[in-house]
N, C-alpha and C. Protein backbone atom coordinates (compact mmCIF):
# COMPACT_ATOMS: atom_id res chain seq x y z
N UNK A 1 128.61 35.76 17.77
CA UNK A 1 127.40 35.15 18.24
C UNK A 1 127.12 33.88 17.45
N UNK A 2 126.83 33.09 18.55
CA UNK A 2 126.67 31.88 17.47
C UNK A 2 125.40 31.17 17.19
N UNK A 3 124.87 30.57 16.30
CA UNK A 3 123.19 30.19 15.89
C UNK A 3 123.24 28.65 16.12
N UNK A 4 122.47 28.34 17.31
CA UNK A 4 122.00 27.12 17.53
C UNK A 4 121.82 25.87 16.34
N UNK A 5 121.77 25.09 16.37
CA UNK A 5 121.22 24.59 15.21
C UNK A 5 120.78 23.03 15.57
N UNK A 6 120.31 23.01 17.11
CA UNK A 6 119.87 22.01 17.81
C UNK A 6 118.13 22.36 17.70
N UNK A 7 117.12 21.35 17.86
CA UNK A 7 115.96 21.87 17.65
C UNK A 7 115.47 22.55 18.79
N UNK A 8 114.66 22.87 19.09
CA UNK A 8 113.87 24.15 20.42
C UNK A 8 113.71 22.71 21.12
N UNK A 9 112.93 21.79 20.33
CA UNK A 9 111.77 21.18 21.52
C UNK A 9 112.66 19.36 20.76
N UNK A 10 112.53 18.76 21.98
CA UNK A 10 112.85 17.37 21.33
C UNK A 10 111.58 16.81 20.35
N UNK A 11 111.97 15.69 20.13
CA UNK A 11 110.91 14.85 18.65
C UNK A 11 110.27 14.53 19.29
N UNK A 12 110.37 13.63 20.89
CA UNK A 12 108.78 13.05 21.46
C UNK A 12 108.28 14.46 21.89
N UNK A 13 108.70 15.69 22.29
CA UNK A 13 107.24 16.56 22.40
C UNK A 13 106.78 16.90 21.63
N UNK A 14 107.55 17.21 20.60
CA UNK A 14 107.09 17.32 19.37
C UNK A 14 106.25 16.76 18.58
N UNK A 15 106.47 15.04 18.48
CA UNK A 15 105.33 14.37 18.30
C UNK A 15 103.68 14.32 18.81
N UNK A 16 104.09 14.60 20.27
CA UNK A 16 103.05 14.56 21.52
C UNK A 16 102.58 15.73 21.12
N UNK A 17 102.93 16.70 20.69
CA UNK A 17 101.98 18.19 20.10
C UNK A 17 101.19 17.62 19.01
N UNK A 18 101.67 17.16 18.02
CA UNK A 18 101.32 16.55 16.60
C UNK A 18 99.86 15.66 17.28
N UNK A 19 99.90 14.38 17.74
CA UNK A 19 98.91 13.93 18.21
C UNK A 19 97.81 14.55 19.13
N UNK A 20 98.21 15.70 20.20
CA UNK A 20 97.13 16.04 20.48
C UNK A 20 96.38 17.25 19.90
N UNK A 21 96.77 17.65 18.77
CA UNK A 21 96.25 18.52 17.87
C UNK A 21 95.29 18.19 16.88
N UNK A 22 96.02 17.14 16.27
CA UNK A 22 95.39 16.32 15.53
C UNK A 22 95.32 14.50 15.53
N UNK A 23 94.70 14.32 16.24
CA UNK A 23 94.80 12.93 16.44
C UNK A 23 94.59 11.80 15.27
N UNK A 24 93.69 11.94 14.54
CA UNK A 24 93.19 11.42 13.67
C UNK A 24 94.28 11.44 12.18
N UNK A 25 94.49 12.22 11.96
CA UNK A 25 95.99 12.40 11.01
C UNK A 25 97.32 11.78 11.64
N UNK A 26 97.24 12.02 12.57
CA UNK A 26 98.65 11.52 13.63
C UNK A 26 98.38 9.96 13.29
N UNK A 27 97.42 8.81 13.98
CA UNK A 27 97.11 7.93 14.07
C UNK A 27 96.98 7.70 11.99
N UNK A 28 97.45 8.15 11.15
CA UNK A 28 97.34 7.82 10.19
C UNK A 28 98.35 7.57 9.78
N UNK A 29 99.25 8.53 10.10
CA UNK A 29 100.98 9.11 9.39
C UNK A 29 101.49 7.83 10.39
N UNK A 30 101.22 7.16 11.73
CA UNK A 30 101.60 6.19 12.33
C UNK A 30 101.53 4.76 11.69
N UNK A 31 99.90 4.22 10.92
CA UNK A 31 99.59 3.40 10.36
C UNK A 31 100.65 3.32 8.81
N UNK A 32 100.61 4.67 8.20
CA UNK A 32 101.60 4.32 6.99
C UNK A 32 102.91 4.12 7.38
N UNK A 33 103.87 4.38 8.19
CA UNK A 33 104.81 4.10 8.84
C UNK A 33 105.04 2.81 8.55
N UNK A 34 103.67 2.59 9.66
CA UNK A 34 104.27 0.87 9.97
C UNK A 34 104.34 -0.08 8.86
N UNK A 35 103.21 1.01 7.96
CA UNK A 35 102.64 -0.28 6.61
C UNK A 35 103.78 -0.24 6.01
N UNK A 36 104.67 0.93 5.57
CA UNK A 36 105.92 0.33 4.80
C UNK A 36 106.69 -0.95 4.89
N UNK A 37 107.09 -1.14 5.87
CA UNK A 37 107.86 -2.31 6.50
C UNK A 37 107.36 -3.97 5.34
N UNK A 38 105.99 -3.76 6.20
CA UNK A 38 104.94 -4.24 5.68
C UNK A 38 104.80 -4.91 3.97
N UNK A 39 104.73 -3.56 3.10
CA UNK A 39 104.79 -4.35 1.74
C UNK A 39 105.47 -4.42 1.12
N UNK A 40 107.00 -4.29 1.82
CA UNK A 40 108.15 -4.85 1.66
C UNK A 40 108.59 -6.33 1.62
N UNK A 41 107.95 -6.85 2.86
CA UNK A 41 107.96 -8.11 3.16
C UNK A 41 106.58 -8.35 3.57
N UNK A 42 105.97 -9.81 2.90
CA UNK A 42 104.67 -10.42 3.42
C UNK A 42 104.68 -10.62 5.08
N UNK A 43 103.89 -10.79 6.32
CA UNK A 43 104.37 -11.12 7.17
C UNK A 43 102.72 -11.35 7.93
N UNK A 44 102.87 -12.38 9.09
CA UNK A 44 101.50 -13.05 9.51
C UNK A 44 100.41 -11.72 9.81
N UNK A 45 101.77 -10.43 10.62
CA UNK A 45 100.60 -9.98 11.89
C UNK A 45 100.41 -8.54 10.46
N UNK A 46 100.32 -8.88 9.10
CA UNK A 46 100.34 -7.44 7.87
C UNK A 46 98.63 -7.43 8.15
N UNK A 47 97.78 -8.62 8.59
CA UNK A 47 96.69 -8.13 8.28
C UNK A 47 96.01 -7.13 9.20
N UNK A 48 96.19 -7.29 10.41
CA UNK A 48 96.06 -6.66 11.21
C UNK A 48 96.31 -5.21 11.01
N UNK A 49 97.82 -5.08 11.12
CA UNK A 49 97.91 -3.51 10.67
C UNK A 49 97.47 -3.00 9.25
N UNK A 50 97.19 -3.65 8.56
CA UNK A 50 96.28 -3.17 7.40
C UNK A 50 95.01 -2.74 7.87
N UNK A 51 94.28 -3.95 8.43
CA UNK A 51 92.70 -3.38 9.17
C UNK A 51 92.77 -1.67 10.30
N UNK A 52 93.97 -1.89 11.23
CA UNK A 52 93.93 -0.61 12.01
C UNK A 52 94.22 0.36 10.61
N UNK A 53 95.19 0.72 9.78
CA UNK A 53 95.26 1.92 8.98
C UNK A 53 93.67 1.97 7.89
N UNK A 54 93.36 0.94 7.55
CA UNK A 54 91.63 1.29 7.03
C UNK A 54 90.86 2.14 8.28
N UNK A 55 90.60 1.32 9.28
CA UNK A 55 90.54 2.52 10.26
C UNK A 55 90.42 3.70 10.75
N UNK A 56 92.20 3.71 10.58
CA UNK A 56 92.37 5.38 10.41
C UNK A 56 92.77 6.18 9.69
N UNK A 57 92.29 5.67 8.32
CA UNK A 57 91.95 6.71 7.26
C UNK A 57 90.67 7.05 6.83
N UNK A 58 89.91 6.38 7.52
CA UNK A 58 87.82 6.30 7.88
C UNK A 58 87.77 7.70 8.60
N UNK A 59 88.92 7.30 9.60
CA UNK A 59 88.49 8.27 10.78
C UNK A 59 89.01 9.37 10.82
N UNK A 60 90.52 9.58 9.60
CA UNK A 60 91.09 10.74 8.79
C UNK A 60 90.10 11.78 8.19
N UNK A 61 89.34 10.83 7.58
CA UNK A 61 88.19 11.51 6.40
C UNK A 61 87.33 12.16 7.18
N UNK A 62 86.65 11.53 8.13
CA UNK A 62 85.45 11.73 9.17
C UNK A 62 86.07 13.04 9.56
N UNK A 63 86.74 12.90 9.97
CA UNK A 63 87.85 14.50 11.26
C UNK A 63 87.65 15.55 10.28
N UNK A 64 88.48 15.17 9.18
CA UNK A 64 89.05 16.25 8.19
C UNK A 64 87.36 17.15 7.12
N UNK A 65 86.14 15.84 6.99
CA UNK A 65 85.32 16.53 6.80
C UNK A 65 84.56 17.69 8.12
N UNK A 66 84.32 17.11 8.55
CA UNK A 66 83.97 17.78 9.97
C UNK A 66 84.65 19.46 10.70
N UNK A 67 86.24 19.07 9.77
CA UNK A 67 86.86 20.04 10.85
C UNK A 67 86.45 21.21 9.40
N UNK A 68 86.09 20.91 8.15
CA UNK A 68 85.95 22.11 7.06
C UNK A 68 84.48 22.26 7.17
N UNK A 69 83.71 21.88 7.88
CA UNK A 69 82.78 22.61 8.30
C UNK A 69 82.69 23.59 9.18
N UNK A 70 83.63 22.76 10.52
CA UNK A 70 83.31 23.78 11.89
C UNK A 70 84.33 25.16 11.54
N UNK A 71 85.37 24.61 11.32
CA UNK A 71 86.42 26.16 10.76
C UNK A 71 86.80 26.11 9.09
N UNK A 72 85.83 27.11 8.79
CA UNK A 72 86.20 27.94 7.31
C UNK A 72 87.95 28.48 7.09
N UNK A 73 88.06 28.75 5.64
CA UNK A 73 89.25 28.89 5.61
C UNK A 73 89.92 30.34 6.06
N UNK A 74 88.66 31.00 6.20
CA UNK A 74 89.04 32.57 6.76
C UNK A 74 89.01 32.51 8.17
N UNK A 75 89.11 33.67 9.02
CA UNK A 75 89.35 33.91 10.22
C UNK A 75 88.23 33.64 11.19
N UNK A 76 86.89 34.37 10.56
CA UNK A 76 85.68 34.46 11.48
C UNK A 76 84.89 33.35 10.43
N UNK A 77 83.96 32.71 11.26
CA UNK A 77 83.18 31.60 10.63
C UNK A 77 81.31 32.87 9.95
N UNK A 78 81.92 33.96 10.66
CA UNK A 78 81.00 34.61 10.18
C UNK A 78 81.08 35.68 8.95
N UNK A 79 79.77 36.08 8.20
CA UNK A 79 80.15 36.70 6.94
C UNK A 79 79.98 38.26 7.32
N UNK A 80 80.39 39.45 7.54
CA UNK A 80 80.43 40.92 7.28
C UNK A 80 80.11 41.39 8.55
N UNK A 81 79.37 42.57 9.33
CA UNK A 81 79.16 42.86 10.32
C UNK A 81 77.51 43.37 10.02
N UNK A 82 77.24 43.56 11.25
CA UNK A 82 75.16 43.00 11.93
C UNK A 82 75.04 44.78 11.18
N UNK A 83 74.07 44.83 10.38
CA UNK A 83 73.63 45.99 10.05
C UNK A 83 74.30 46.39 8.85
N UNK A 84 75.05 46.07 8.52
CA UNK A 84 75.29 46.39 7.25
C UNK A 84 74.97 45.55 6.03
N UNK A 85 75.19 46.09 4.28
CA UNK A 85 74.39 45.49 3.24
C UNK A 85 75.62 45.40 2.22
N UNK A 86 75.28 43.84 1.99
CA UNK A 86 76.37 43.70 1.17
C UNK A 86 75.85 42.48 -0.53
N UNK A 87 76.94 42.46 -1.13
CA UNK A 87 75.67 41.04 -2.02
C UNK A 87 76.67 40.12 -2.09
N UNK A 88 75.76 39.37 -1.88
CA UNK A 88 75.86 37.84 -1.64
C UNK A 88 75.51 36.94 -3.05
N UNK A 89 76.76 35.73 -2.92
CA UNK A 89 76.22 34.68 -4.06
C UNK A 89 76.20 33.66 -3.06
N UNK A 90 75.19 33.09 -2.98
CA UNK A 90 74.74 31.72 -1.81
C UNK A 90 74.15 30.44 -2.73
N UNK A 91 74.71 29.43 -2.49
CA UNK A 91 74.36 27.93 -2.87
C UNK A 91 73.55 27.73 -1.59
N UNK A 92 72.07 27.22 -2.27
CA UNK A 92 71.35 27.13 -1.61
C UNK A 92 71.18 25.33 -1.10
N UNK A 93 71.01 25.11 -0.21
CA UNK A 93 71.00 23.43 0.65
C UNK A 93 69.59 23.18 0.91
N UNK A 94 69.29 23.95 1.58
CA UNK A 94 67.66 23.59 2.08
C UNK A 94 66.40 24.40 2.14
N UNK A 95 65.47 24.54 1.59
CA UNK A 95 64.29 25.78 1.76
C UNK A 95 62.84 25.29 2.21
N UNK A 96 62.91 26.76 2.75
CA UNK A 96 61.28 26.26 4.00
C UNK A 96 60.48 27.38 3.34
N UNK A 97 59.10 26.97 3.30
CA UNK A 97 58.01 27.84 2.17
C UNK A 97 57.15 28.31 3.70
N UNK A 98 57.59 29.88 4.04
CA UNK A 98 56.24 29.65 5.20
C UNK A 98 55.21 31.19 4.53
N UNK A 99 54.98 31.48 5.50
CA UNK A 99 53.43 32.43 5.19
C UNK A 99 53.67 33.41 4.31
N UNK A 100 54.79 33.97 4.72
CA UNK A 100 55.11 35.52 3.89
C UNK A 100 56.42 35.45 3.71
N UNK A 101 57.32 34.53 3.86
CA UNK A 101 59.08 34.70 3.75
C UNK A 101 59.29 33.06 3.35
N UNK A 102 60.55 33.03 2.33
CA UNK A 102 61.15 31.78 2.41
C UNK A 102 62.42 31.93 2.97
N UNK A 103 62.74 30.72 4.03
CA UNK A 103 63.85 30.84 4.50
C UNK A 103 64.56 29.88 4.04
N UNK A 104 65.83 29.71 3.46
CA UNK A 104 66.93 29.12 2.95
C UNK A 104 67.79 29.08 3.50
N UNK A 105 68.27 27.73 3.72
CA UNK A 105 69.47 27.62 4.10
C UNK A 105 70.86 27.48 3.00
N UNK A 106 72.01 27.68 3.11
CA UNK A 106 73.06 27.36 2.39
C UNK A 106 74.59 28.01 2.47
N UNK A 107 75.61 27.95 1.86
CA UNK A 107 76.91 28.34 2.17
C UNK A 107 77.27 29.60 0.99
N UNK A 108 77.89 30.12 1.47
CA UNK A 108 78.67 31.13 0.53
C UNK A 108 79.89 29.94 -0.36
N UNK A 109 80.39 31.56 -1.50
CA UNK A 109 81.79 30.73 -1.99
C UNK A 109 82.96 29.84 -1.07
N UNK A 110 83.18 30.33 0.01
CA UNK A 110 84.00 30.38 1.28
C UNK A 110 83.46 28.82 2.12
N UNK A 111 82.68 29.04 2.08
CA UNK A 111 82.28 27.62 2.76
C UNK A 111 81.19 28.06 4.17
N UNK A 112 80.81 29.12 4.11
CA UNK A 112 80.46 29.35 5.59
C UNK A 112 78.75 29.54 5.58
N UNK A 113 78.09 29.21 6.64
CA UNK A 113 76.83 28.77 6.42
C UNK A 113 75.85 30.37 6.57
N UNK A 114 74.64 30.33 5.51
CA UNK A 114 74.04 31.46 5.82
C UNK A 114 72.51 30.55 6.14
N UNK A 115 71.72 31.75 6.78
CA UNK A 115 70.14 31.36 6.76
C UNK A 115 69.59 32.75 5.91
N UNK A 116 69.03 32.64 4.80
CA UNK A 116 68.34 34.16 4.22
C UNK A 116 67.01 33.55 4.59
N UNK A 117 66.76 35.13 4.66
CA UNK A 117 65.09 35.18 4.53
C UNK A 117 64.46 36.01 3.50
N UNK A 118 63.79 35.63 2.62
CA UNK A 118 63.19 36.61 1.11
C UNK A 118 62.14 36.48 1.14
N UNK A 119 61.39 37.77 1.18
CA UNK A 119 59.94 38.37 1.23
C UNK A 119 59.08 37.69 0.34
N UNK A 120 58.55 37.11 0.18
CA UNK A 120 57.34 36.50 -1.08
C UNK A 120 57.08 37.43 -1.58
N UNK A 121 57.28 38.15 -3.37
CA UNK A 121 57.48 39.11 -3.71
C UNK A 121 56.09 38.69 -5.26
N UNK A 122 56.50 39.07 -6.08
CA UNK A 122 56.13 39.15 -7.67
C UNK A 122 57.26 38.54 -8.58
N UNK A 123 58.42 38.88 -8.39
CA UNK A 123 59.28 38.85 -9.05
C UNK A 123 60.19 37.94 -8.47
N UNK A 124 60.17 36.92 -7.53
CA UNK A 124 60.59 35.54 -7.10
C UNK A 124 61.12 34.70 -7.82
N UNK A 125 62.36 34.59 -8.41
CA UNK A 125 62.46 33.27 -9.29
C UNK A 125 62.06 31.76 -8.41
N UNK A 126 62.23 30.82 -9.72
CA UNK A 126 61.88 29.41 -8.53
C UNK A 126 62.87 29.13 -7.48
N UNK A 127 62.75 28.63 -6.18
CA UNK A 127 64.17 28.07 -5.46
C UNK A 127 64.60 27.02 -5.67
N UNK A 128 65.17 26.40 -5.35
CA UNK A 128 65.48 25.18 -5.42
C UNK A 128 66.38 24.99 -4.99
N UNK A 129 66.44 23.63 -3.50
CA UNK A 129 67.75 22.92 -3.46
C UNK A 129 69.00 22.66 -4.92
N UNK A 130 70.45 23.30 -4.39
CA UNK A 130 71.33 23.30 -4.78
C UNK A 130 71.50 24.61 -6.45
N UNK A 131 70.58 25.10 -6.04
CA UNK A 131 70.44 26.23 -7.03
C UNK A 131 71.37 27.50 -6.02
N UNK A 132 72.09 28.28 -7.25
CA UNK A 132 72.82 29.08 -6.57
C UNK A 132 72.25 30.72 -7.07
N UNK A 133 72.09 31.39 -5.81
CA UNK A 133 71.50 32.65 -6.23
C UNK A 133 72.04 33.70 -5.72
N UNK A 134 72.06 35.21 -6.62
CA UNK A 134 72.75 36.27 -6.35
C UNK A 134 71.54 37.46 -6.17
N UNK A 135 72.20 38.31 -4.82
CA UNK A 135 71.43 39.03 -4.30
C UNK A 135 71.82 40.45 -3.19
N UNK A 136 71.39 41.01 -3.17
CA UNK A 136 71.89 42.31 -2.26
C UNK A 136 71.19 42.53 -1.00
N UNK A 137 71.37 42.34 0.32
CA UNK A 137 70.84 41.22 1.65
C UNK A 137 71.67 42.16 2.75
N UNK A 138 71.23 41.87 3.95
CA UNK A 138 71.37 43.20 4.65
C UNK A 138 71.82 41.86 5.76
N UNK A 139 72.88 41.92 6.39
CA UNK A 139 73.38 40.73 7.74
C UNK A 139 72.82 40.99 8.93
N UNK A 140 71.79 40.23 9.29
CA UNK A 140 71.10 40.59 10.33
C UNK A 140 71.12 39.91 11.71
N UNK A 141 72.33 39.08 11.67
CA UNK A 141 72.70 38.41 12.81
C UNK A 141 73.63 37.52 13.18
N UNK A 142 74.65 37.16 14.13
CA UNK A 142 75.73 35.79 13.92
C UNK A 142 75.38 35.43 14.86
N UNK A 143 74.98 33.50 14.83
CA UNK A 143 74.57 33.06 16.05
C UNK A 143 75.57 31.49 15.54
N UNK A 144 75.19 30.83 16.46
CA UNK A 144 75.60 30.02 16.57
C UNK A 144 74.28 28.73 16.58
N UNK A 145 74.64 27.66 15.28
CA UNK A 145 73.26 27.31 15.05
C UNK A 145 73.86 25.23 15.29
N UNK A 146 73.55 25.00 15.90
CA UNK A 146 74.33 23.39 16.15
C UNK A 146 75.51 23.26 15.84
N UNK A 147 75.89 24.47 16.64
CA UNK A 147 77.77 24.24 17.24
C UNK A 147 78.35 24.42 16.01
N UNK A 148 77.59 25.58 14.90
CA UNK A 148 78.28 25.65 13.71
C UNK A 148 77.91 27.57 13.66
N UNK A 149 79.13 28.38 13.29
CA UNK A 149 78.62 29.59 13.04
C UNK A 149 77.72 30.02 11.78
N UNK A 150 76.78 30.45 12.13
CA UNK A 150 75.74 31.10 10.84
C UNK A 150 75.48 32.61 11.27
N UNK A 151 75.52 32.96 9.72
CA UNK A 151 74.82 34.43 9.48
C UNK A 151 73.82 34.57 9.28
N UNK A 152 72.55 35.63 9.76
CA UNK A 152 71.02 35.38 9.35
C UNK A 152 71.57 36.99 8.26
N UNK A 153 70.91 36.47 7.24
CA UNK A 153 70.58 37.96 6.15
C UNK A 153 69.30 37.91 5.86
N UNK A 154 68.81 39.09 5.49
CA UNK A 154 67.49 39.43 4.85
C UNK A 154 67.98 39.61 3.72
N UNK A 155 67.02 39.33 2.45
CA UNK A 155 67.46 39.76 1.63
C UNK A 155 66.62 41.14 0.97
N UNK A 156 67.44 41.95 0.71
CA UNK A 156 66.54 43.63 0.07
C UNK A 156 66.17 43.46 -0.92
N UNK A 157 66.72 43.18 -2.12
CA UNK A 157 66.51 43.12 -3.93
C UNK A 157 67.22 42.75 -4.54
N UNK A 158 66.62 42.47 -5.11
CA UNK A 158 67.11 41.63 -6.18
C UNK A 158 67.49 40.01 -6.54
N UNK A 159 67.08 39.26 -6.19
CA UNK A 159 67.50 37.93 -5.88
C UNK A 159 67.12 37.32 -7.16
N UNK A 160 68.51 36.66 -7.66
CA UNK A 160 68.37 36.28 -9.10
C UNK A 160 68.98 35.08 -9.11
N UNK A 161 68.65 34.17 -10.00
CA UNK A 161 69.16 32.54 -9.75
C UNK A 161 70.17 32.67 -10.57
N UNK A 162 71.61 31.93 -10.66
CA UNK A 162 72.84 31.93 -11.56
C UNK A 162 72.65 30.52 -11.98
């Protein structure tokens, strides 16, 4: 029996997968390409393709931040399952002071977005944007909050600032 050693798929589909997967990286790995040539030899039309690869390494960054928001490095963009209690260490981003609960926004270690809600208690440390706090919080929901997955938790006890 004998083992191929021709590729499955030719290089232009291959390429043509590459670009429509990732366009923005594709259109980058294209710009350095060309730039080699480039600062090898000075040449009239170098400025030009210099300006397109600034471009699209703007638009590299832009994609590549964007895409580690919308997909985390794990499987589900969500944290544990609805009803169960687990503890949480959450970096906190944003907090809202309302009647009887503060709600916080922020990400786990992982990168993935939570909303808690903590009872106005006695024993409250201060919050604060970008303060990171540990706590034992019950997952009380996965929704989908501006085309980004979030977990709602309550939190039960204990919520302590690190």
């Amino acid at each position: 029996m004998r083992s191929s050693s021709k590729p499955v798929y030719p290089e232009e589909v291959r390429q043509m997968a590459i670009a429509s997967s990732c366009p923005a990286l594709y259109d980058l790995l294209e710009s350095c390409k060309s730039l080699l040539p480039l600062c090898r030899a000075d040449t009239p039309e170098s400025d030009s393709i210099i300006q397109a690869a600034e471009k699209a390494i703007l638009r590299a960054e832009k994609e590549l931040n964007r895409g580690w928001k919308k997909h985390p490095l794990q499987k589900s963009g969500f944290f544990g399952r609805v009803g169960n209690h687990y503890d949480f260490e959450i970096h906190l981003g944003k907090i809202q002071e309302r009647m009887k609960i503060y709600r916080c926004e922020g990400r786990d270690r992982v990168g993935r977005m939570v909303i808690v809600r903590i009872v106005k208690g006695e024993e409250l440390p201060s919050l604060e944007p970008g303060v990171t706090i540990f706590f034992r919080g019950k997952v009380r929901d996965h929704r989908l909050f501006h085309r980004e997955p979030v977990t709602f938790i309550d939190a039960t006890s204990g919520v302590i600032t690190i």
